[in-house]
Structures are given as structure tokens and as C-alpha cells.
C-alpha atoms as a PDB file:
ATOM      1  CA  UNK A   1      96.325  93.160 107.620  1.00  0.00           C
ATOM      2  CA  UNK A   2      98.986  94.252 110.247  1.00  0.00           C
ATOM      3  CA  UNK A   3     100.444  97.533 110.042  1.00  0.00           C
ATOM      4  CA  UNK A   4     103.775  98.089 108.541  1.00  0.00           C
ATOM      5  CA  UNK A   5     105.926 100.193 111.365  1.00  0.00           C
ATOM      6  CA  UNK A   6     106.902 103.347 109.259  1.00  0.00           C
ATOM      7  CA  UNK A   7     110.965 103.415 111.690  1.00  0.00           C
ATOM      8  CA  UNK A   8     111.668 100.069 110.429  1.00  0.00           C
ATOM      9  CA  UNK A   9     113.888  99.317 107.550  1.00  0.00           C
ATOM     10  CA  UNK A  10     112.463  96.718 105.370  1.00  0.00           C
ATOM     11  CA  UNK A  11     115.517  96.760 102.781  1.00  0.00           C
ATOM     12  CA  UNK A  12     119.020  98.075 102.143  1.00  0.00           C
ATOM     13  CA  UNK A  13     120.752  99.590  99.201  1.00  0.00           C
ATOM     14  CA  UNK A  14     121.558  96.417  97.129  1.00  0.00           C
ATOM     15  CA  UNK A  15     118.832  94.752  97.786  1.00  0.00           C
ATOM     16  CA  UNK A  16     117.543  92.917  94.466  1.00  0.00           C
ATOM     17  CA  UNK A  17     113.338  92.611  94.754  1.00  0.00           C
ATOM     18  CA  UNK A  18     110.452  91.373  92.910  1.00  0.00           C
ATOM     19  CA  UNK A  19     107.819  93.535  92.484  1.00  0.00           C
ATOM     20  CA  UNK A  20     104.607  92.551  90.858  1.00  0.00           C
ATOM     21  CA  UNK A  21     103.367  95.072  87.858  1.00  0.00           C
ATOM     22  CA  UNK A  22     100.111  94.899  86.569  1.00  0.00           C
ATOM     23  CA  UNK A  23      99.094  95.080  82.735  1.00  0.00           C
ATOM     24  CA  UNK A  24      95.857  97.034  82.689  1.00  0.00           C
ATOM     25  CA  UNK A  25      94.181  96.932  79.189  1.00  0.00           C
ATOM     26  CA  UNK A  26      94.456  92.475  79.429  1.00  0.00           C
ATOM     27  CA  UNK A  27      94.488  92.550  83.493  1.00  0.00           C
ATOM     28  CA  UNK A  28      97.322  90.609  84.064  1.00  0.00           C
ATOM     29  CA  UNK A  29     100.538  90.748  86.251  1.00  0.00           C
ATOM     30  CA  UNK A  30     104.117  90.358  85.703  1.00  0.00           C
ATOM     31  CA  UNK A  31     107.233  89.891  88.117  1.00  0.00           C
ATOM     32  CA  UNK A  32     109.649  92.387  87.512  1.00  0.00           C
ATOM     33  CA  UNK A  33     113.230  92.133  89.295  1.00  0.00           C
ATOM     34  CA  UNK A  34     114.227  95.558  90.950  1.00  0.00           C
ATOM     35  CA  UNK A  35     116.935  96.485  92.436  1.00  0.00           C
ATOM     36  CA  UNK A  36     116.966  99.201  95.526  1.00  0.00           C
ATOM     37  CA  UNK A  37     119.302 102.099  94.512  1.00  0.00           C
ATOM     38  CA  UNK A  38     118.289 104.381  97.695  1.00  0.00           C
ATOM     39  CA  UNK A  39     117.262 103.790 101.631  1.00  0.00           C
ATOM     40  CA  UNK A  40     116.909 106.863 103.393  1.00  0.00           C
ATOM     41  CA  UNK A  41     115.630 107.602 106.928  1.00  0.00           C
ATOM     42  CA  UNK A  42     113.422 111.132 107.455  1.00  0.00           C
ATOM     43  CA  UNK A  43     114.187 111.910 110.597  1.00  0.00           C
ATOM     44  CA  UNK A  44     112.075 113.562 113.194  1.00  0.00           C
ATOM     45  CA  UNK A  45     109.047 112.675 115.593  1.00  0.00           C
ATOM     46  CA  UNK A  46     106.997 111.476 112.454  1.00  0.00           C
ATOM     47  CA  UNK A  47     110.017 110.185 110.618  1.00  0.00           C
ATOM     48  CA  UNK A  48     109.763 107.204 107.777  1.00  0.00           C
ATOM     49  CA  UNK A  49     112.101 105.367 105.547  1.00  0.00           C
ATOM     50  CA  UNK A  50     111.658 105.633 101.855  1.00  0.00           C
ATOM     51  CA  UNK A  51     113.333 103.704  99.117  1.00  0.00           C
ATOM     52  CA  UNK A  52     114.258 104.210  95.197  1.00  0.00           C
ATOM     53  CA  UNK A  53     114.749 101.296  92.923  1.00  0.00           C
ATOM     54  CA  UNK A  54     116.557 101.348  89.435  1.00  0.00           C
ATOM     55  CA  UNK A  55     113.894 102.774  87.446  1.00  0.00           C
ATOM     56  CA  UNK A  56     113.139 105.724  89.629  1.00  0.00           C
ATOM     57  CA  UNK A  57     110.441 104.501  91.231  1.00  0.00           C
ATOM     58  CA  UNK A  58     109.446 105.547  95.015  1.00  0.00           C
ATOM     59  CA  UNK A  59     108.569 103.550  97.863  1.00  0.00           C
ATOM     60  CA  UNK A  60     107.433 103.720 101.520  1.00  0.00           C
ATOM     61  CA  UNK A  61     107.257 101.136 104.544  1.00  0.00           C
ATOM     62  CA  UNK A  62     103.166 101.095 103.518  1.00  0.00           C
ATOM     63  CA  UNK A  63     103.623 100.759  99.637  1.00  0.00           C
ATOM     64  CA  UNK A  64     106.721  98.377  99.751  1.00  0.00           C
ATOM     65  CA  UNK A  65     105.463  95.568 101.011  1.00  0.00           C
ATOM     66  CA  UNK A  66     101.830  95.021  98.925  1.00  0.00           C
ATOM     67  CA  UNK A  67     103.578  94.785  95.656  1.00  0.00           C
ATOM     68  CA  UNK A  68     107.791  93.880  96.087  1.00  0.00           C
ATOM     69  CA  UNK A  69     108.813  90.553  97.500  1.00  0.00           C
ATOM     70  CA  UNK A  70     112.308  89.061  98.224  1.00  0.00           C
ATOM     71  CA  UNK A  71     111.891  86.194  96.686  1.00  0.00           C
ATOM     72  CA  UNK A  72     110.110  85.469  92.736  1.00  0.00           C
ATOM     73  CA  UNK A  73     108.381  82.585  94.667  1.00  0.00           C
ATOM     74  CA  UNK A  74     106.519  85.032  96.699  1.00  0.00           C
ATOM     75  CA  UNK A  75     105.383  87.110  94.057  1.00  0.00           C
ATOM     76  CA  UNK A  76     104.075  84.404  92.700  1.00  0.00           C
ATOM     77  CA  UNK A  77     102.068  83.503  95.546  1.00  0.00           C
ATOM     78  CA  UNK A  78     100.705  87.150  95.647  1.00  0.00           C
ATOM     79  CA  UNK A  79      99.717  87.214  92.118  1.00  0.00           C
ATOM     80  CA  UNK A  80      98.142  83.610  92.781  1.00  0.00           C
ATOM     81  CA  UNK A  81      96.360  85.261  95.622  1.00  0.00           C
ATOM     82  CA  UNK A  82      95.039  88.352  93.631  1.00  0.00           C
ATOM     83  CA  UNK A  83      93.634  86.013  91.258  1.00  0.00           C
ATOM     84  CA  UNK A  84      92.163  83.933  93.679  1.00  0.00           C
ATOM     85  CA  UNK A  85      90.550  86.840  95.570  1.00  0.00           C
ATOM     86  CA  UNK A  86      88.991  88.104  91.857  1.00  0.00           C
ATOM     87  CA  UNK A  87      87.070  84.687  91.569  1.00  0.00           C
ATOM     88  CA  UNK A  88      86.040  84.743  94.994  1.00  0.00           C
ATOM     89  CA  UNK A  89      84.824  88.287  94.283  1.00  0.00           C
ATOM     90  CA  UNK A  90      83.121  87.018  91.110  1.00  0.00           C
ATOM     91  CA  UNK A  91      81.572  83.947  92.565  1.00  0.00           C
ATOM     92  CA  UNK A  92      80.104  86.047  95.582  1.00  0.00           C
ATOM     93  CA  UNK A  93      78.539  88.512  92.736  1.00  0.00           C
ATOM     94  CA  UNK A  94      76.885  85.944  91.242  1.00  0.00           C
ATOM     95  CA  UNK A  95      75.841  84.273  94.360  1.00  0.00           C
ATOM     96  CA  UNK A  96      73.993  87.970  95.329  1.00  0.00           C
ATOM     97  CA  UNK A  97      72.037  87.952  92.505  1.00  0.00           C
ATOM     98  CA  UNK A  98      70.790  84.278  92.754  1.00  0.00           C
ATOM     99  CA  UNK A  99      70.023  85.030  96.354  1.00  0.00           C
ATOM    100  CA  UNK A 100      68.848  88.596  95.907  1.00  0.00           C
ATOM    101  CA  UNK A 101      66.281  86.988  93.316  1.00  0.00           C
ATOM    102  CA  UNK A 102      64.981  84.246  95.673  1.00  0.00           C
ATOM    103  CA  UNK A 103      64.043  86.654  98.069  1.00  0.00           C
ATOM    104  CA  UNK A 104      62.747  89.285  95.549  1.00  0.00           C
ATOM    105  CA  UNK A 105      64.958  92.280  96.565  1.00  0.00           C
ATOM    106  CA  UNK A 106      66.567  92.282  92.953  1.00  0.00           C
ATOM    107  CA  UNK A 107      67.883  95.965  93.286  1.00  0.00           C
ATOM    108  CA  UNK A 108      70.032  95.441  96.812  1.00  0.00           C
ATOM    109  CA  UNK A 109      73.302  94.710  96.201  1.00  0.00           C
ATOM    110  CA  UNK A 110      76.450  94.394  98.882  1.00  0.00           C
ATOM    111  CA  UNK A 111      79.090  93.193  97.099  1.00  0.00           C
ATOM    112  CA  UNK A 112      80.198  95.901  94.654  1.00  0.00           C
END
């Protein structure tokens, strides 16, 4: 994954944003339209921008772009993604085990 410059403003005041929220007790995700209430620039040798959307919630260059998209078709794609990397994690499980099994190391596991 490519690092997210920290001096760089992603978004303005204004800005309207999806950001994908997920429901932990059934593990699923929703797209949530947010709106950016705050940009502001910490200055200094170490500076960053952080941002506030409409229901108080905080921000940073690192945070801002796993989980908020510009457009709903994007978060989409993420969530698609998520789910897609959660079989692959699954299928690679049960892949160990047959494998692990076959070569009678039962109790070594690398995929956690």
C-alpha cells in the first residue's frame, strides 16, 4: 500500500464523502454519506492535516483514506474487496489444514 503524504490535503470543507461503517455483532458494512465540517493544517516541521465530519468524527491523511471514498461506487468496491479478501482468508485456512494434514505437521499453522 503506498503511503498517504501527511502535508497533502485530501478534502476541503464541503466536501460530501462515503465512508464505509462496519456492523460488528452480524459483520457487515454500510455506506454512510458524510459530510467534512473541518480541514485544518498543524503546522510545523512534523505538521498534518486533520479533518471533522458532521457527526464529530476525526480524521487524518492515514485514517481518511481506508474507510471514506468520494464516490458511493467506490465504497462499494472497498466493501466488495473486504469481502473478497475474508474468503480468500477463509479458503487459505482451510487449504493449511488439508495441506498441514498431508504432510503430518497438524499443529503448524501460518495463516492466523
Amino acid at each position: 500500500m503506498k503511503a498517504i503524504d501527511s502535508k497533502l490535503q485530501l478534502c476541503e470543507v464541503g466536501d460530501k464523502l462515503y465512508r464505509i461503517t462496519k456492523i460488528y455483532k452480524s459483520n457487515e458494512f454500510y455506506i454512510e454519506p458524510i459530510l467534512i465540517t473541518l480541514a485544518n493544517f498543524t503546522g510545523g516541521t512534523f505538521g498534518h492535516w486533520y479533518y471533522r465530519d458532521n457527526k464529530g468524527r476525526s480524521y487524518f491523511n492515514s485514517n481518511l483514506h481506508k474507510r471514506c471514498f468520494k464516490t458511493e461506487e467506490e465504497a462499494k468496491q472497498e466493501i466488495q474487496n473486504i469481502k473478497n479478501i475474508a474468503k480468500k482468508r477463509e479458503l487459505l485456512k482451510k487449504y493449511e489444514k488439508e495441506v498441514n494434514k498431508k504432510l503430518n505437521i497438524e499443529n503448524h499453522y501460518i495463516i492466523k
